[in-house]
C-alpha atoms as a PDB file:
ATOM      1  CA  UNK A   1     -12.251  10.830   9.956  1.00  0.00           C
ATOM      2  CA  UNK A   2      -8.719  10.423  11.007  1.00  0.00           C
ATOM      3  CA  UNK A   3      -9.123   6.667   9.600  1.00  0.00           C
ATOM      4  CA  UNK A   4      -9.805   7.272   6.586  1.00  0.00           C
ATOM      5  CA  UNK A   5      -6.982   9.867   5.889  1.00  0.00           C
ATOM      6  CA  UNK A   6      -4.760   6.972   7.460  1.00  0.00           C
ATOM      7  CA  UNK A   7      -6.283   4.584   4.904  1.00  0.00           C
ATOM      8  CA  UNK A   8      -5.619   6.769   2.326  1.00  0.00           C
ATOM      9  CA  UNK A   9      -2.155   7.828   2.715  1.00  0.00           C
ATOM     10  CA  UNK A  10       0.019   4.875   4.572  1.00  0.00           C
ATOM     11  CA  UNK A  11      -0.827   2.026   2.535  1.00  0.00           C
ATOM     12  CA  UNK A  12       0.295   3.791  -0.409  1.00  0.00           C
ATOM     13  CA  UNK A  13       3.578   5.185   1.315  1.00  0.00           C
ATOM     14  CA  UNK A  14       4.175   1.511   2.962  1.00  0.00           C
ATOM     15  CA  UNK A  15       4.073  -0.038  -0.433  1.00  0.00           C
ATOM     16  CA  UNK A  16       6.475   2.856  -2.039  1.00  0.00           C
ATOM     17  CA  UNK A  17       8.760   2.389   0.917  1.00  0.00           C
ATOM     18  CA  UNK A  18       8.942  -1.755   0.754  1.00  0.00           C
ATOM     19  CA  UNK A  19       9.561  -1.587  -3.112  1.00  0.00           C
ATOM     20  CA  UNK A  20      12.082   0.863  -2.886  1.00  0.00           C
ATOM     21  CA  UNK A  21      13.469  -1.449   0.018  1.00  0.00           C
ATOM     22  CA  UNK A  22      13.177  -4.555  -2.010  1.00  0.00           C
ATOM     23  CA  UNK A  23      13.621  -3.498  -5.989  1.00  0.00           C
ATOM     24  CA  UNK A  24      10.062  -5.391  -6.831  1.00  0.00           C
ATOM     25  CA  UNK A  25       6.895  -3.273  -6.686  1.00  0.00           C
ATOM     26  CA  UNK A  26       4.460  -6.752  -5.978  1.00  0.00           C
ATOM     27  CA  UNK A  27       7.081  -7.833  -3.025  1.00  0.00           C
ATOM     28  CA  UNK A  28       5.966  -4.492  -1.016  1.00  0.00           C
ATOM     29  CA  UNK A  29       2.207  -4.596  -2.363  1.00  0.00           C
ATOM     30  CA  UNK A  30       2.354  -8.421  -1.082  1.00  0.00           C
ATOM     31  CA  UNK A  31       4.091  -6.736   2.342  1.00  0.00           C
ATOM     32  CA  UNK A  32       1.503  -4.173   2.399  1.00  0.00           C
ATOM     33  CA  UNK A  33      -1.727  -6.534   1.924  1.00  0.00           C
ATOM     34  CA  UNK A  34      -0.596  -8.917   4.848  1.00  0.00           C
ATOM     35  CA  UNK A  35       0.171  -5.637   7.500  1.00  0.00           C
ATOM     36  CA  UNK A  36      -3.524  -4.188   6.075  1.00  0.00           C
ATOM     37  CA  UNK A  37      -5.205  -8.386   6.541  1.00  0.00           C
ATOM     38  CA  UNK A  38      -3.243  -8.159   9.916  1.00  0.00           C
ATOM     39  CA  UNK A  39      -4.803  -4.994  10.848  1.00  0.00           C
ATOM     40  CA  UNK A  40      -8.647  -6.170   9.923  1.00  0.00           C
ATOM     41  CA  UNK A  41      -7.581  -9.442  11.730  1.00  0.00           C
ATOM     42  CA  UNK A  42      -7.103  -7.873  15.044  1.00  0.00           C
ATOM     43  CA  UNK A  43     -10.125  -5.309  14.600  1.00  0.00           C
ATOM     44  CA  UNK A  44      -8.596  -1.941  13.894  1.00  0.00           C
ATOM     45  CA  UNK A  45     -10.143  -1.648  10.561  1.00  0.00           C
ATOM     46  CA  UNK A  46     -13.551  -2.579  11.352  1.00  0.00           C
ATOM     47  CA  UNK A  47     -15.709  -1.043   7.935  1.00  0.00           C
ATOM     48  CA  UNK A  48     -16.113  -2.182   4.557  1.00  0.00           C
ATOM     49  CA  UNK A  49     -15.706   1.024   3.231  1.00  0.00           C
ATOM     50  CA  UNK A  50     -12.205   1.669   5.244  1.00  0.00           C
ATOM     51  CA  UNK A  51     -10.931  -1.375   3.569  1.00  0.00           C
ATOM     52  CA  UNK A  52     -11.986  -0.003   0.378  1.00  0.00           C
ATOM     53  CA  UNK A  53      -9.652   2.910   0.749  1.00  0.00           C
ATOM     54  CA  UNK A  54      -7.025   1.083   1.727  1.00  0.00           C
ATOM     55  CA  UNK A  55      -7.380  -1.342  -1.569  1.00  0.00           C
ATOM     56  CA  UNK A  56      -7.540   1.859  -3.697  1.00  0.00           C
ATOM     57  CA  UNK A  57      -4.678   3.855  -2.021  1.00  0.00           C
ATOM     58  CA  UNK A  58      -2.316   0.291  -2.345  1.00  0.00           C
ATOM     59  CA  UNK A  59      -3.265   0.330  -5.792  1.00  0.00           C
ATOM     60  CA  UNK A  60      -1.818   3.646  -6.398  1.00  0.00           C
ATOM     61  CA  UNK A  61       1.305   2.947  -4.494  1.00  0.00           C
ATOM     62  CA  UNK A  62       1.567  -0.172  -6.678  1.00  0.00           C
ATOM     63  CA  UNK A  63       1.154   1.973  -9.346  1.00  0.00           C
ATOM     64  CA  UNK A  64       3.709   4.627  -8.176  1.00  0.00           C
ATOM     65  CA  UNK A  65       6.231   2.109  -7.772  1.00  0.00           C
ATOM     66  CA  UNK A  66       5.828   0.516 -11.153  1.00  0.00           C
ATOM     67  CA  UNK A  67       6.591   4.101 -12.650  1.00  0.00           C
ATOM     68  CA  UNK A  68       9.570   4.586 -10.514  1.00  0.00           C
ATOM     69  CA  UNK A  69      10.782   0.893 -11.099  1.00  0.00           C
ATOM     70  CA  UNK A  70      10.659   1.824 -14.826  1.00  0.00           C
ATOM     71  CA  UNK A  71      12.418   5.142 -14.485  1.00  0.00           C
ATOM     72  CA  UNK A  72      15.394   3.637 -12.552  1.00  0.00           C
ATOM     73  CA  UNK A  73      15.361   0.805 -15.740  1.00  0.00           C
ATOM     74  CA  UNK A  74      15.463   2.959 -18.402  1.00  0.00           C
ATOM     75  CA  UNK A  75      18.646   4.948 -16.839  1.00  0.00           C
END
């Protein structure tokens, strides 16, 4: 269980936190993808369905980011 609530919460913050660090939402979704393929690499995320939730909470950050990326644009 704690997995999963991992899955769902730190992808997302890791890509908010790399976009705010670099100014591009895809350069911390790209960041975020290769620390999550790391992660499956050396076993720690060992189901389909945990990899799942990580794809779907990145895609929120992603989508997070994009909104704040626009907001600090439009200023």
């Amino acid at each position: 269980m704690g997995k999963y609530l991992a899955a769902l919460f730190f992808p997302c913050l890791l890509v908010i936190l790399f976009s705010r660090a670099t100014y591009y939402p895809i350069i911390g979704l790209v960041l975020t993808v290769a620390l999550i393929a790391a992660s499956v690499y050396k076993g720690y995320t060992d189901t389909f369905i945990l990899i799942v939730v990580d794809a779907f909470s990145m895609t929120i950050g992603f989508m997070i980011s994009r909104k704040w990326k626009e907001k600090v644009a439009n200023k």
